[in-house]
N, C-alpha and C. Protein backbone atom coordinates (compact mmCIF):
# COMPACT_ATOMS: atom_id res chain seq x y z
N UNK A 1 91.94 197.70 154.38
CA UNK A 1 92.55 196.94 153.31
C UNK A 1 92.95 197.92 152.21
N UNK A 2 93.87 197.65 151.92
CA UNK A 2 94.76 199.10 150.36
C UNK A 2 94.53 198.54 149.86
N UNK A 3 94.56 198.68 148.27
CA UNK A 3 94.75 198.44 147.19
C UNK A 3 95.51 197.03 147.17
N UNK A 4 96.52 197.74 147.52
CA UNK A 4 97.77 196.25 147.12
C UNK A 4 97.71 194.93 148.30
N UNK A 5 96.50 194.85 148.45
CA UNK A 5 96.07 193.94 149.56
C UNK A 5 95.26 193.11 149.27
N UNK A 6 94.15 193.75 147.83
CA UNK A 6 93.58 192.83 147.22
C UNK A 6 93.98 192.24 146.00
N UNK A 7 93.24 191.07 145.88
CA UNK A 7 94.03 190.05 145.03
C UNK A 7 93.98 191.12 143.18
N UNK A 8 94.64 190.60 142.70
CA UNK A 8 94.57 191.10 141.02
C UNK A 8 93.82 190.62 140.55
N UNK A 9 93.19 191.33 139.49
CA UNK A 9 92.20 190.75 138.61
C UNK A 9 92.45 189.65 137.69
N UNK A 10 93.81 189.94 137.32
CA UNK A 10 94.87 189.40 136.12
C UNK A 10 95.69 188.32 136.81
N UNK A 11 95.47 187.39 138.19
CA UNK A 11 96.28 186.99 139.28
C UNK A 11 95.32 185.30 138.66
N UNK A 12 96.84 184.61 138.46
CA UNK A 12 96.05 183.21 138.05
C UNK A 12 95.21 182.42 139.39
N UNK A 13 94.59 182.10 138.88
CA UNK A 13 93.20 181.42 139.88
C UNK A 13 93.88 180.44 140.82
N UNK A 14 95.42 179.84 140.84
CA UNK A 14 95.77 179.26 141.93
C UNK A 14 96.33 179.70 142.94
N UNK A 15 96.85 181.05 142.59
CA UNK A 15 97.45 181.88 143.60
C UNK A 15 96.01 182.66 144.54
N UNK A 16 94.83 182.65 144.15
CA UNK A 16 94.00 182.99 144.73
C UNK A 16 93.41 182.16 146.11
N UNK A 17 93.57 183.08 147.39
CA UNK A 17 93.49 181.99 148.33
C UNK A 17 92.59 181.27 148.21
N UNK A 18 91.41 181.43 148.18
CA UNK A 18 89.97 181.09 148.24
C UNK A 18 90.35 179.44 147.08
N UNK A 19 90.72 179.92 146.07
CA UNK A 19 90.66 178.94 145.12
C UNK A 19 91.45 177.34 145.38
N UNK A 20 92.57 177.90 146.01
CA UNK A 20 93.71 176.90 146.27
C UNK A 20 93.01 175.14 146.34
N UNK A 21 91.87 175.44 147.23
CA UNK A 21 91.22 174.12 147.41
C UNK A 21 90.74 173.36 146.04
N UNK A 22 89.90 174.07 145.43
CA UNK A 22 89.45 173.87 144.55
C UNK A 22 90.36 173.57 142.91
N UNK A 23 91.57 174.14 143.13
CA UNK A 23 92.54 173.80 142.32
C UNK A 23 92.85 171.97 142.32
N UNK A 24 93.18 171.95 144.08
CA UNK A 24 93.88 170.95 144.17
C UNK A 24 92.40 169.45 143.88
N UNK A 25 91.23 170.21 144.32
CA UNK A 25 89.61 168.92 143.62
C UNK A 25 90.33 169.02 142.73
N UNK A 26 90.23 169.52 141.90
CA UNK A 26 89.90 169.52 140.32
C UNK A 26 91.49 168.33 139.91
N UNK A 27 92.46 168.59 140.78
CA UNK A 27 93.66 167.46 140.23
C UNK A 27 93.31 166.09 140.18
N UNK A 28 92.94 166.53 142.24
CA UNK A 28 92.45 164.72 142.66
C UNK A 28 91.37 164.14 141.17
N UNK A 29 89.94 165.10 141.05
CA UNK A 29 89.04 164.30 139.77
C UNK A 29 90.40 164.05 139.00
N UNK A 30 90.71 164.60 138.44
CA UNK A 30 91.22 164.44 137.26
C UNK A 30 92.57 163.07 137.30
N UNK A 31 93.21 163.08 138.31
CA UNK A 31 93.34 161.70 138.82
C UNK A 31 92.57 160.55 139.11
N UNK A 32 91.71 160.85 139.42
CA UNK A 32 90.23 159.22 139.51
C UNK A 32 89.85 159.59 138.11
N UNK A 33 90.13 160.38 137.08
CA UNK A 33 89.04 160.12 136.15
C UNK A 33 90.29 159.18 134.94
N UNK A 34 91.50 159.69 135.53
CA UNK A 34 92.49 159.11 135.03
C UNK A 34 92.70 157.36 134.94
N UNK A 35 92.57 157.24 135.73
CA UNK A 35 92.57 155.91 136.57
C UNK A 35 91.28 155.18 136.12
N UNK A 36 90.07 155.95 136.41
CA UNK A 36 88.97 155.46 135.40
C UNK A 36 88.81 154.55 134.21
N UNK A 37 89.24 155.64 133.57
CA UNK A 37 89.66 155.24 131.86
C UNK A 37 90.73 154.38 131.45
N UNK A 38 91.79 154.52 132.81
CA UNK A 38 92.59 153.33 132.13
C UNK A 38 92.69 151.64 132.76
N UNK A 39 91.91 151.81 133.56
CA UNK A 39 91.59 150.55 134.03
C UNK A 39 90.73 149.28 133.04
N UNK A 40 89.74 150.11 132.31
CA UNK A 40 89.47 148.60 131.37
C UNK A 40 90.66 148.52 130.02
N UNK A 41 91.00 149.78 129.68
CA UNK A 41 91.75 149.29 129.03
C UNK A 41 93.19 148.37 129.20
N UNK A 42 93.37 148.79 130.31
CA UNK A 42 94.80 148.00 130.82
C UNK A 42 94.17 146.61 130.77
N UNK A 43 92.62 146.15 131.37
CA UNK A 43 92.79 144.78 131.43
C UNK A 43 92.51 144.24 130.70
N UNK A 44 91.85 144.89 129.22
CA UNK A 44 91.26 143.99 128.22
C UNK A 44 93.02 144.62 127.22
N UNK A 45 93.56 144.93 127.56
CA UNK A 45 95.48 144.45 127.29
C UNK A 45 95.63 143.41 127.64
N UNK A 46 95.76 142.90 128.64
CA UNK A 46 96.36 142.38 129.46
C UNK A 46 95.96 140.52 128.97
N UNK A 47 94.51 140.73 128.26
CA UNK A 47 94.26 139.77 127.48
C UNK A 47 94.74 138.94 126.33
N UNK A 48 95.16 140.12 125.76
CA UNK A 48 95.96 140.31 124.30
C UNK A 48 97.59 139.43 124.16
N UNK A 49 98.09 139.33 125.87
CA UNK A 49 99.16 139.20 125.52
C UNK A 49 99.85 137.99 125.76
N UNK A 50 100.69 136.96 126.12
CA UNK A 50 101.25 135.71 126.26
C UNK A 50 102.47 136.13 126.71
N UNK A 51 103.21 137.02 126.98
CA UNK A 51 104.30 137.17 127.60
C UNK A 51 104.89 138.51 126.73
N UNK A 52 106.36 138.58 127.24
CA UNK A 52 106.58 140.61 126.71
C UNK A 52 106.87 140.38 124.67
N UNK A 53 105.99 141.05 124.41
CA UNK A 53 105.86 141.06 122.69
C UNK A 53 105.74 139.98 122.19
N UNK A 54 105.16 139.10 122.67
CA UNK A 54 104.05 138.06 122.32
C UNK A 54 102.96 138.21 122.69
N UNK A 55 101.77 138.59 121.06
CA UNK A 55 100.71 138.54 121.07
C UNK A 55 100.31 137.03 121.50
N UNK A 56 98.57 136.61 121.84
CA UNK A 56 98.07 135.63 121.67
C UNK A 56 97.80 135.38 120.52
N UNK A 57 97.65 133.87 120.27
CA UNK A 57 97.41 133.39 118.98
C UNK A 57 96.14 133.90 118.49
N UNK A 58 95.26 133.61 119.49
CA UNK A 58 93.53 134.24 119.46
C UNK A 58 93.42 135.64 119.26
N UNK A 59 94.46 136.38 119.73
CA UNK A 59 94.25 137.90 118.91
C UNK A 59 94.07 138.31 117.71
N UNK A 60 95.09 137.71 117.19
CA UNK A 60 95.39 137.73 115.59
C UNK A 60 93.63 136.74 115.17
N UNK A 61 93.75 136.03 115.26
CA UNK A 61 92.37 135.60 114.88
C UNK A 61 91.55 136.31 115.49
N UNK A 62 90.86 136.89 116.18
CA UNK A 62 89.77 137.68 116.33
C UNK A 62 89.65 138.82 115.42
N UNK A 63 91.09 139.36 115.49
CA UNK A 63 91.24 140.26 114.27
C UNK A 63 90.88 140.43 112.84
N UNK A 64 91.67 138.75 112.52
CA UNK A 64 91.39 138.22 111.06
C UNK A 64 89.79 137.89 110.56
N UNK A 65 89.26 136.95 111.96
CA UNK A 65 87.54 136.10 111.28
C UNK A 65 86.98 137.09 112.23
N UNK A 66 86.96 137.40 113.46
CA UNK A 66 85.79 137.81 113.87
C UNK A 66 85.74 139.51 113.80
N UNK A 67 86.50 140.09 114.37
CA UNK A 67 86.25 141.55 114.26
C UNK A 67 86.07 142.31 112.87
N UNK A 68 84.85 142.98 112.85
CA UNK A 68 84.27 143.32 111.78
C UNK A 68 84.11 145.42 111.94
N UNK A 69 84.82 146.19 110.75
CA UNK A 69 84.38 147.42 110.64
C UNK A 69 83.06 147.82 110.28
N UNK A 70 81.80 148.59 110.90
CA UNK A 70 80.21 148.51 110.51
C UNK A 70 80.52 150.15 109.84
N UNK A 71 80.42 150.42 108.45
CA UNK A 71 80.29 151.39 107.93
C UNK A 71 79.38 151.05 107.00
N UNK A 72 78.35 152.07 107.47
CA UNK A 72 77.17 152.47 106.28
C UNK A 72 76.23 150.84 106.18
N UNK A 73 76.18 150.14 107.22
CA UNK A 73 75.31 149.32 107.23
C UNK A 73 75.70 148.15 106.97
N UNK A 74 77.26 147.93 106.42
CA UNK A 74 77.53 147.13 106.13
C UNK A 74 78.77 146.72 106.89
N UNK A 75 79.66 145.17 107.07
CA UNK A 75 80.54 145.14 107.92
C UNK A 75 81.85 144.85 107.13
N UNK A 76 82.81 145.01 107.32
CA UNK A 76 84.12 145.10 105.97
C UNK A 76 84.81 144.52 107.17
N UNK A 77 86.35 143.94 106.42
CA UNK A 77 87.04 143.01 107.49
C UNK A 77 88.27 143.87 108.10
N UNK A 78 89.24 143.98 109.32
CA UNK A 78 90.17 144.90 109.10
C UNK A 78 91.14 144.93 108.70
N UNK A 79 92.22 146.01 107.72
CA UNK A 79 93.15 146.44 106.65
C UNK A 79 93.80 145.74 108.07
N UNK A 80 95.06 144.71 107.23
CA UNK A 80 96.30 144.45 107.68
C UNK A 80 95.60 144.04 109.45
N UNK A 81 94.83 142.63 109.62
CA UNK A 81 94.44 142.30 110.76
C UNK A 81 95.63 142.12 111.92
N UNK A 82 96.66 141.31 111.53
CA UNK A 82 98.30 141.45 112.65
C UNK A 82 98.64 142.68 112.74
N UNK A 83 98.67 143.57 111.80
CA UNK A 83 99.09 145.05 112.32
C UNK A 83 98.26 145.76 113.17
N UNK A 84 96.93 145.53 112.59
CA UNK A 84 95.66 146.05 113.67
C UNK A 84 95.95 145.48 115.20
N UNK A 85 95.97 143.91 115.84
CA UNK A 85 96.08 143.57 116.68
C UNK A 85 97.64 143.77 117.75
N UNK A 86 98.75 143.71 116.63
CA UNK A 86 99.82 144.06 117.93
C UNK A 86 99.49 145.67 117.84
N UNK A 87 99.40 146.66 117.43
CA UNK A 87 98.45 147.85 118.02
C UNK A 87 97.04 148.03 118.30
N UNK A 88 97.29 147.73 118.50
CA UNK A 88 95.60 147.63 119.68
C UNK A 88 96.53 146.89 121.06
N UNK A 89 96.79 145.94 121.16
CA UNK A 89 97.65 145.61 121.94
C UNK A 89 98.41 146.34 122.82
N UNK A 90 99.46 147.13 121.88
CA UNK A 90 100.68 148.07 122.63
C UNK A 90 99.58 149.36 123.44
N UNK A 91 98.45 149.24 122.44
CA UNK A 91 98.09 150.52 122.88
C UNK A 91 97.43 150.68 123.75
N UNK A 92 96.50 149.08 124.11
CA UNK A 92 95.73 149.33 125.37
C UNK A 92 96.83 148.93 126.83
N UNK A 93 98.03 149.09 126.80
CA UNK A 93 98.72 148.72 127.29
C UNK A 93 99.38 150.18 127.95
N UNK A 94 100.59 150.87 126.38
CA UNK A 94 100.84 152.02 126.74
C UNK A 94 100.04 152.98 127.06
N UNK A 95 98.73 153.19 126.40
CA UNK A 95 98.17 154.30 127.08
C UNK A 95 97.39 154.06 128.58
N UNK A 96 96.88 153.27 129.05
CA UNK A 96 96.36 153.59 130.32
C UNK A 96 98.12 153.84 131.23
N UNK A 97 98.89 153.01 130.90
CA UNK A 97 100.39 153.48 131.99
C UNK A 97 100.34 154.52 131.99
N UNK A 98 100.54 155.40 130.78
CA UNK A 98 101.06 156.90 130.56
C UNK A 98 99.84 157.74 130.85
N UNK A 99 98.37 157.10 131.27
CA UNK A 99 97.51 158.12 131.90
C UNK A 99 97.42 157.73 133.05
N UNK A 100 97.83 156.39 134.16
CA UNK A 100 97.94 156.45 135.41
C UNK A 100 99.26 157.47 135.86
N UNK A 101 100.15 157.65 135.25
CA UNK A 101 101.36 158.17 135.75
C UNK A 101 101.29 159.66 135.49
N UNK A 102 100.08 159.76 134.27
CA UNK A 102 100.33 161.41 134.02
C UNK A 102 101.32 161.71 132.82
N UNK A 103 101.84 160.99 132.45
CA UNK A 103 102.89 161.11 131.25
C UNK A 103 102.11 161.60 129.91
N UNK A 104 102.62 162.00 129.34
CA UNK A 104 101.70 162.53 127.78
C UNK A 104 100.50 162.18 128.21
N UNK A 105 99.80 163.05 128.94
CA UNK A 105 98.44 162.26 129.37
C UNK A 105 97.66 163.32 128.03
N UNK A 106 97.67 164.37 127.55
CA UNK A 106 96.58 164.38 126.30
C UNK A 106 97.20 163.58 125.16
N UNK A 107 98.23 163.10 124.77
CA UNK A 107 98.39 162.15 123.96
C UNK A 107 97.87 160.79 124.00
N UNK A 108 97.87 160.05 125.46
CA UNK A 108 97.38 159.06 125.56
C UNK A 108 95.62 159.42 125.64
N UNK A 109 95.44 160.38 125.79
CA UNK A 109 93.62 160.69 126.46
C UNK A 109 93.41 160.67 124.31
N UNK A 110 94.04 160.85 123.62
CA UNK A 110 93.27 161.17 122.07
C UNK A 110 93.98 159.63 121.69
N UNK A 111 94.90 158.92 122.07
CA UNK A 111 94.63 157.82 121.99
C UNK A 111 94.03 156.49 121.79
N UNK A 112 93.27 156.55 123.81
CA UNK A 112 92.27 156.28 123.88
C UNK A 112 90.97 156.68 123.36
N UNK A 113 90.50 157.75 122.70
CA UNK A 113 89.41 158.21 122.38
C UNK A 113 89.30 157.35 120.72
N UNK A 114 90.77 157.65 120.46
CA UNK A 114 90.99 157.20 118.85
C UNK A 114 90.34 155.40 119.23
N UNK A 115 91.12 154.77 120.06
CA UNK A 115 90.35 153.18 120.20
C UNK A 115 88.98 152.97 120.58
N UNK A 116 88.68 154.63 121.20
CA UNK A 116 87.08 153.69 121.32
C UNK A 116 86.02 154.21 120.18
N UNK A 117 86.89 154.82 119.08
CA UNK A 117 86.48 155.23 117.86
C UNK A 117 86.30 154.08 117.68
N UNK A 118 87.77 153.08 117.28
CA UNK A 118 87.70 151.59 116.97
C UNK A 118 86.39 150.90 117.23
N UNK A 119 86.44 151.02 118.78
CA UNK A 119 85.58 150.25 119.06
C UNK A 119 84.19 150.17 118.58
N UNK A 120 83.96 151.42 118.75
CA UNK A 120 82.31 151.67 118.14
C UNK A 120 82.47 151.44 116.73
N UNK A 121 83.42 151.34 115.59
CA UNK A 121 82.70 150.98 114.38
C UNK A 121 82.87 149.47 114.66
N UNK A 122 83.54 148.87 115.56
CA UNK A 122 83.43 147.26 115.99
C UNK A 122 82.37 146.60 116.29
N UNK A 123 82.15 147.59 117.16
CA UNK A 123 80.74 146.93 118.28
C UNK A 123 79.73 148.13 118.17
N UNK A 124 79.39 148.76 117.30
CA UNK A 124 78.34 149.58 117.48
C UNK A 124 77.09 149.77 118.73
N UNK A 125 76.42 148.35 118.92
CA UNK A 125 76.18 148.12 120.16
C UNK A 125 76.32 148.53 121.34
N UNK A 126 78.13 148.48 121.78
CA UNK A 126 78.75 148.73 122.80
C UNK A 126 78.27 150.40 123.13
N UNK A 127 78.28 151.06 122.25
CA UNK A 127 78.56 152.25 122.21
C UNK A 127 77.65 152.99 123.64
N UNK A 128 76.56 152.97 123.94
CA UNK A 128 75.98 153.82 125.01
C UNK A 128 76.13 153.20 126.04
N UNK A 129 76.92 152.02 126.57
CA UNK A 129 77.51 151.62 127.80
C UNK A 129 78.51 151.89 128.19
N UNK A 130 79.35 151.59 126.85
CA UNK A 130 81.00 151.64 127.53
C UNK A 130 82.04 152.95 127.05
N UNK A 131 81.19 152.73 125.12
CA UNK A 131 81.94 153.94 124.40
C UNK A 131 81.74 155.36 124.68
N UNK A 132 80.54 155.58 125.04
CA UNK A 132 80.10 156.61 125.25
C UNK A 132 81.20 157.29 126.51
N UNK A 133 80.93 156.84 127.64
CA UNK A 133 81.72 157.57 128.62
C UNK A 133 83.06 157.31 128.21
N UNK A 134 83.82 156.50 127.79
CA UNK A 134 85.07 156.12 127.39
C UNK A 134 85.29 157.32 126.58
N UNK A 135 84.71 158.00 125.96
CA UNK A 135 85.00 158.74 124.93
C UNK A 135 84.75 160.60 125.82
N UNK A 136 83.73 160.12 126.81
CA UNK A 136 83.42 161.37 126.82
C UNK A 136 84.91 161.75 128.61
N UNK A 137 85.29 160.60 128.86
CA UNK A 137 86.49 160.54 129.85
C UNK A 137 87.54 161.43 129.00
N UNK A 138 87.74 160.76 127.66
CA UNK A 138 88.74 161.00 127.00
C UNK A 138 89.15 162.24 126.95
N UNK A 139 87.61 162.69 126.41
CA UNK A 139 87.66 163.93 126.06
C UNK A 139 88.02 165.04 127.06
N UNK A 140 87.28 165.10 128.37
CA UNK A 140 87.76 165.99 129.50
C UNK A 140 89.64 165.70 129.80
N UNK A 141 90.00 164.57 129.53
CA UNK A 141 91.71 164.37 129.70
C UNK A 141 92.32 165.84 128.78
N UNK A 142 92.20 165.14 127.49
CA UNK A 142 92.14 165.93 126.36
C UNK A 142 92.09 167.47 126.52
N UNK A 143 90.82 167.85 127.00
CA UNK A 143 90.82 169.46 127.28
C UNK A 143 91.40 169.90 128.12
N UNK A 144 91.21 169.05 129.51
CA UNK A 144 91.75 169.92 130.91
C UNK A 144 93.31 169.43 131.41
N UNK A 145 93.88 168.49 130.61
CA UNK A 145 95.05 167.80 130.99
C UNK A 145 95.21 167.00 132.46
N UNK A 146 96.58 166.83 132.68
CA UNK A 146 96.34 165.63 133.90
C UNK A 146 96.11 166.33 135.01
N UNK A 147 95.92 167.78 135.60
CA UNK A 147 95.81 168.01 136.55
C UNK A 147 97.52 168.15 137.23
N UNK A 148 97.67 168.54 138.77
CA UNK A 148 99.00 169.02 139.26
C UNK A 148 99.85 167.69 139.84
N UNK A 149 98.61 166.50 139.69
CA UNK A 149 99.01 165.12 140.26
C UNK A 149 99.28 164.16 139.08
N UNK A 150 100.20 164.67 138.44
CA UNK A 150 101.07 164.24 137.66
C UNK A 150 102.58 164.30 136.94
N UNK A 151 102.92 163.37 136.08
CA UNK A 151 104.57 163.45 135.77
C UNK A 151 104.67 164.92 134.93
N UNK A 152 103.80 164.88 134.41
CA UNK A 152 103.34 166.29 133.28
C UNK A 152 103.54 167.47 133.51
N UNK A 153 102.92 167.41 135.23
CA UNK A 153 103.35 169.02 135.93
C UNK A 153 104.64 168.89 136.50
N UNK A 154 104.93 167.78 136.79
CA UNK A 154 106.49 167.78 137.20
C UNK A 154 107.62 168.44 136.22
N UNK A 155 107.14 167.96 135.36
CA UNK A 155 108.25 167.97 134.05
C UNK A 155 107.79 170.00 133.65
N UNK A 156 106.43 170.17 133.53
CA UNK A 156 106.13 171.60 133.55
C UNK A 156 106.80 172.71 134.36
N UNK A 157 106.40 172.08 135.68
CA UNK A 157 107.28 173.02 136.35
C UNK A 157 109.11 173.34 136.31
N UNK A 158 109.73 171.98 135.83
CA UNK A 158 111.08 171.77 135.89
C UNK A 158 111.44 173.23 135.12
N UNK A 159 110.79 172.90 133.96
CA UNK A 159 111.26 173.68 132.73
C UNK A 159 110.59 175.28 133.00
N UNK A 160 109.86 175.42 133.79
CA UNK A 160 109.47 176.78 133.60
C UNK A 160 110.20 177.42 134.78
N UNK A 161 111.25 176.92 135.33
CA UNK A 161 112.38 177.27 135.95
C UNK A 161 113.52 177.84 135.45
């Protein structure tokens, strides 16, 4: 074996044979973890809505009487409750699409992290069942991006042509 036979030191980790496999795990997770995260949110959307840009009536009211912000021990009501609810709405909607497809997937992954911010000053409660991994999903989107099984690398590769 010469020199120019072994791999480079400086040689990105997918061009490395050995690695190739392990490139392509790390997409597939990152596709199921994709899919993960946007599955409750798509369906607790899917609640929200009465047909295309018609909220439910009950949204806006959950918004208005029941959903409560818990800061510092105490619960405050939320700023502008119809604005709160048709976003929350769009958003549990647009972001799981744009993280099943891979599209702005760290935009939608800080998104989602931003709603289950929401959530936990909502439901404080919730937090070590649902928020917790919801947040900690988010976060790996966020750092490691969508992986090669997405619109993201499509569009990556186009341009680095």
């Amino acid at each position: 074996m010469t020199t120019t036979d072994a791999p480079s030191m400086t040689a990105p980790i997918d061009r490395l044979p050995w690695a190739t496999a392990l490139v392509w795990f790390r997409s597939v997770s990152l596709l199921a973890l994709r899919f993960a995260l946007a599955v409750p949110f798509y369906r607790s959307g899917l609640t929200k809505w009465d047909g295309l840009l018609s909220l439910k009536p009950t949204t806006a009211y959950l918004f208005e009487n029941q959903f409560k912000l818990h800061f510092f021990g105490a619960a405050y009501p939320f700023p502008y409750p119809e604005v709160m609810a048709m976003l929350s709405g769009i958003g549990e909607i647009v972001f799981p699409v744009l993280l099943v497809f891979g599209l702005a997937t760290r935009f939608a992954g800080l998104g989602t992290l931003a709603m289950t911010a929401i959530i936990f000053l909502t439901y404080p409660s919730h937090w070590p069942n649902e928020g917790l991994p919801w947040a900690a999903m988010s976060l790996v989107i966020v750092a490691f991006g969508p992986g090669r099984i997405a619109v993201d690398a499509l569009v990556a590769r186009f341009f680095r042509r």
